[in-house]
Structures are given as C-alpha cells and as structure tokens.
C-alpha atoms as a PDB file:
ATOM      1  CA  UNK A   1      11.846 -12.318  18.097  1.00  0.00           C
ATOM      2  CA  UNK A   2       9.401 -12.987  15.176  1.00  0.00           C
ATOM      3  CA  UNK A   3       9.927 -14.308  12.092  1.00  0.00           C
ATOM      4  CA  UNK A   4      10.639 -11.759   9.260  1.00  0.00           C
ATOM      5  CA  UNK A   5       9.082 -12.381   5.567  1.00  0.00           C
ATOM      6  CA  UNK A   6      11.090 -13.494   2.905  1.00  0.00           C
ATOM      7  CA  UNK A   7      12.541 -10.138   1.339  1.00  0.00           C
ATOM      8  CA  UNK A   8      10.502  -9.063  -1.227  1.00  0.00           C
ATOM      9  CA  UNK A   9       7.668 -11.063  -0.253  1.00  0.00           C
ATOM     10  CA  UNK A  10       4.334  -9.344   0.470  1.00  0.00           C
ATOM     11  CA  UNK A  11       1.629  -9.793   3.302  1.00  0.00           C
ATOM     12  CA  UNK A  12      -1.175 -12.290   2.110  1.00  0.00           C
ATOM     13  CA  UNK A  13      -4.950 -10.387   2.651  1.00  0.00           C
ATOM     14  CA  UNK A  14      -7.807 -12.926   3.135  1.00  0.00           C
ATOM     15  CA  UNK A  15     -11.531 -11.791   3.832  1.00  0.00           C
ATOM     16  CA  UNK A  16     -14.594 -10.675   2.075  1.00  0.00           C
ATOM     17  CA  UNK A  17     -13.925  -8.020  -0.447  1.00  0.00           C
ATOM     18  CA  UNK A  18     -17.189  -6.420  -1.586  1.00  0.00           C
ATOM     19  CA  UNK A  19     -17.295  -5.838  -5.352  1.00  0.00           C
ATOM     20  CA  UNK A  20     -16.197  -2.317  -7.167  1.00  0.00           C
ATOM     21  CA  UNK A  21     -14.500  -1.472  -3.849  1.00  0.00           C
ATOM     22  CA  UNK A  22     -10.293  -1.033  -3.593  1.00  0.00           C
ATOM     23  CA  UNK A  23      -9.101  -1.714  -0.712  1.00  0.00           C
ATOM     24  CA  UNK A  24      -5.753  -0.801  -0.044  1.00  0.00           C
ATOM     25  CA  UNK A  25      -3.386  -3.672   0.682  1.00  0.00           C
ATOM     26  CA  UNK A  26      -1.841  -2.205   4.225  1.00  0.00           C
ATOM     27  CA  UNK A  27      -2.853  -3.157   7.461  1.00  0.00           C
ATOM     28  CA  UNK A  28      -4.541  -1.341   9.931  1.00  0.00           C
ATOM     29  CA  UNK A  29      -6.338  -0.612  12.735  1.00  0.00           C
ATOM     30  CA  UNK A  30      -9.051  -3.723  13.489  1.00  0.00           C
ATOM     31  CA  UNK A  31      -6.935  -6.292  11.206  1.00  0.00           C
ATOM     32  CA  UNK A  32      -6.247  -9.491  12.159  1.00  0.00           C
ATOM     33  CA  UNK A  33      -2.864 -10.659  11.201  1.00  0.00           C
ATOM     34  CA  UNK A  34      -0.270 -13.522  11.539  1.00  0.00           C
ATOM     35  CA  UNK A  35       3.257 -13.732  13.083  1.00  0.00           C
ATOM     36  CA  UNK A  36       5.867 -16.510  12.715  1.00  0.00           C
ATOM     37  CA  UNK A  37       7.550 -17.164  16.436  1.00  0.00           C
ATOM     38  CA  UNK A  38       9.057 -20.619  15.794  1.00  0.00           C
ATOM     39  CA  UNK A  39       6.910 -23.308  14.741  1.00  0.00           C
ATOM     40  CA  UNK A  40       3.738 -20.932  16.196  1.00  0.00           C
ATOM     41  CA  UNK A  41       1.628 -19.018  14.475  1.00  0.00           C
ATOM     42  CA  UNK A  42       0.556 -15.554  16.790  1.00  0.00           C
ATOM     43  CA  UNK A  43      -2.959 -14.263  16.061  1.00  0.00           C
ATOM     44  CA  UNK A  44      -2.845 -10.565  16.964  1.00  0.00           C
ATOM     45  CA  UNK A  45      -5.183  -7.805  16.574  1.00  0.00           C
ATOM     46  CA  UNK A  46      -3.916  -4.780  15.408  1.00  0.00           C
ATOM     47  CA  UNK A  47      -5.191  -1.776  17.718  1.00  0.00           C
ATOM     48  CA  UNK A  48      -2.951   0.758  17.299  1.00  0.00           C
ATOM     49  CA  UNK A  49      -0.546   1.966  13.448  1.00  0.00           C
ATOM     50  CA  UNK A  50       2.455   3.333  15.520  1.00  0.00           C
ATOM     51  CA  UNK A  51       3.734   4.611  11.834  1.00  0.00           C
ATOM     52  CA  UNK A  52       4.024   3.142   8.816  1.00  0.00           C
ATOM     53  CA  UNK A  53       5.588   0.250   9.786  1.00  0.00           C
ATOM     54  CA  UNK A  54       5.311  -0.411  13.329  1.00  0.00           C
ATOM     55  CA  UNK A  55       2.244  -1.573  14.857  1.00  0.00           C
ATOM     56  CA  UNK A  56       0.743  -2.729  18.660  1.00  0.00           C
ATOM     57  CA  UNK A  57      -1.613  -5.716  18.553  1.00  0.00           C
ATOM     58  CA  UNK A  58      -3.644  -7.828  21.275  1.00  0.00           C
ATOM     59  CA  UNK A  59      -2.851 -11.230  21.301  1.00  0.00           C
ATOM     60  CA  UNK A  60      -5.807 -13.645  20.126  1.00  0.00           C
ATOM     61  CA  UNK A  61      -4.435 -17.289  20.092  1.00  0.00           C
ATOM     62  CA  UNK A  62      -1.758 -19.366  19.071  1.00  0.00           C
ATOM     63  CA  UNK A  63      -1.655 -21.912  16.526  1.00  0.00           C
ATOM     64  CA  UNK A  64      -1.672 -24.902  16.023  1.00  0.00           C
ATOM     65  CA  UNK A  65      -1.410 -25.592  19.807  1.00  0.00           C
ATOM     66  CA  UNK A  66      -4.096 -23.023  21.052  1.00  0.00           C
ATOM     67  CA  UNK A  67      -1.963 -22.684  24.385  1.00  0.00           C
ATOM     68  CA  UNK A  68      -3.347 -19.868  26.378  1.00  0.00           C
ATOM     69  CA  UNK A  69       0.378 -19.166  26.432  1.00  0.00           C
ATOM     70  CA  UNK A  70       3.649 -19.542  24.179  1.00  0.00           C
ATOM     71  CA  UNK A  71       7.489 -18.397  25.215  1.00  0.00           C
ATOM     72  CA  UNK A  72       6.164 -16.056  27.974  1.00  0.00           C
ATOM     73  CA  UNK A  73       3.488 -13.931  26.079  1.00  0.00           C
ATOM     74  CA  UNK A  74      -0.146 -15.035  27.061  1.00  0.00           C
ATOM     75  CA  UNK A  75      -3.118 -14.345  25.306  1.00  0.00           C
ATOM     76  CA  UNK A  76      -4.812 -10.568  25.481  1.00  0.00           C
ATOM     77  CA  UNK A  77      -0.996  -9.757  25.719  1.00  0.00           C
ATOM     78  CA  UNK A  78      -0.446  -6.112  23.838  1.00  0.00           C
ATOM     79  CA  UNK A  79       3.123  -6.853  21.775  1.00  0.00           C
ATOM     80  CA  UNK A  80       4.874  -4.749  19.382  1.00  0.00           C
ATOM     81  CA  UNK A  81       5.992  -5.536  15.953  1.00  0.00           C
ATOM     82  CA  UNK A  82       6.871  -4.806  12.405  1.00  0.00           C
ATOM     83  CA  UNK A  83       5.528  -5.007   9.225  1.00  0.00           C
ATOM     84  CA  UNK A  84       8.084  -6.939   8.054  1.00  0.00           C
ATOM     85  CA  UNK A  85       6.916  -9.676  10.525  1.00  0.00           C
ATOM     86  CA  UNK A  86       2.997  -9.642   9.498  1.00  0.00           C
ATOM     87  CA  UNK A  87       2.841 -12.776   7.209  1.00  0.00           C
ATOM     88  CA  UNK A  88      -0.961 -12.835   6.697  1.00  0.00           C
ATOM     89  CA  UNK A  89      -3.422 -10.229   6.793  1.00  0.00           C
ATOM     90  CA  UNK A  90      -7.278 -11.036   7.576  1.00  0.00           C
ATOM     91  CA  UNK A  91     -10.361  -8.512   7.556  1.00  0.00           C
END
C-alpha cells in the first residue's frame, strides 16, 4: 500500500533538539511521521510501537491536497504500517 524507502535509506528526523541531549534516531510513541501513498503524503501520529518495526498511527492530514480523505482512509483513521514506509520523522 505505501511507499517503501529506498533500501538503505534512513528516516529523515526534523524538530527541536535541545543541546547536550542524544536522542535516539527511532520513532516512537507521540512522533509525527510521513508516508508515501502515491503522489500523497499521509501525516500520521504514531500511538502505539507494535515491535520494532511495526507501528499504529492516527491519521492527521494529507498533503498537498489536505482532503479530509484519500483512497478510502479518512482523517483520525488508525492504519498500520512499517518502518520501512516512515519517510520523515518529526518531534
């Protein structure tokens, strides 16, 4: 269904980093991450690590058409997906 990265690629993390603190570069509970469905961009927030590579996210919005739906999942939608899919990663 969604896009996967290009192998060997890794997830891009965006937000505000405060200084002298590591974060680790997974994704977890509370991020906000992108999916590739198409030409569409899904917004998802992660609210549940299934394991180390599966995750369950709300839906947040679509882009660029911010449609309050896109091939039959709406937003506030719960869908599952990999990590393999997540191509950006925002906290």
């Amino acid at each position: 269904m969604f896009t996967k990265r290009i192998a060997h690629s890794s997830i891009i993390y965006a937000g505000k980093r405060l200084y002298g603190v590591r974060y680790n570069d997974t994704v977890t509970h509370g991020d906000n991450v992108s999916l590739l469905l198409g030409t569409e961009l899904v917004l998802v927030e992660i609210v549940q690590v299934m394991d180390g590579f599966r995750f369950r996210g709300r839906i947040r919005d679509f882009q660029p058409s911010s449609a309050r739906e896109f091939n039959g999942m709406k937003i506030h939608d719960e869908i599952e997906f990999e990590e393999a899919h997540v191509l950006t990663c925002f906290r």
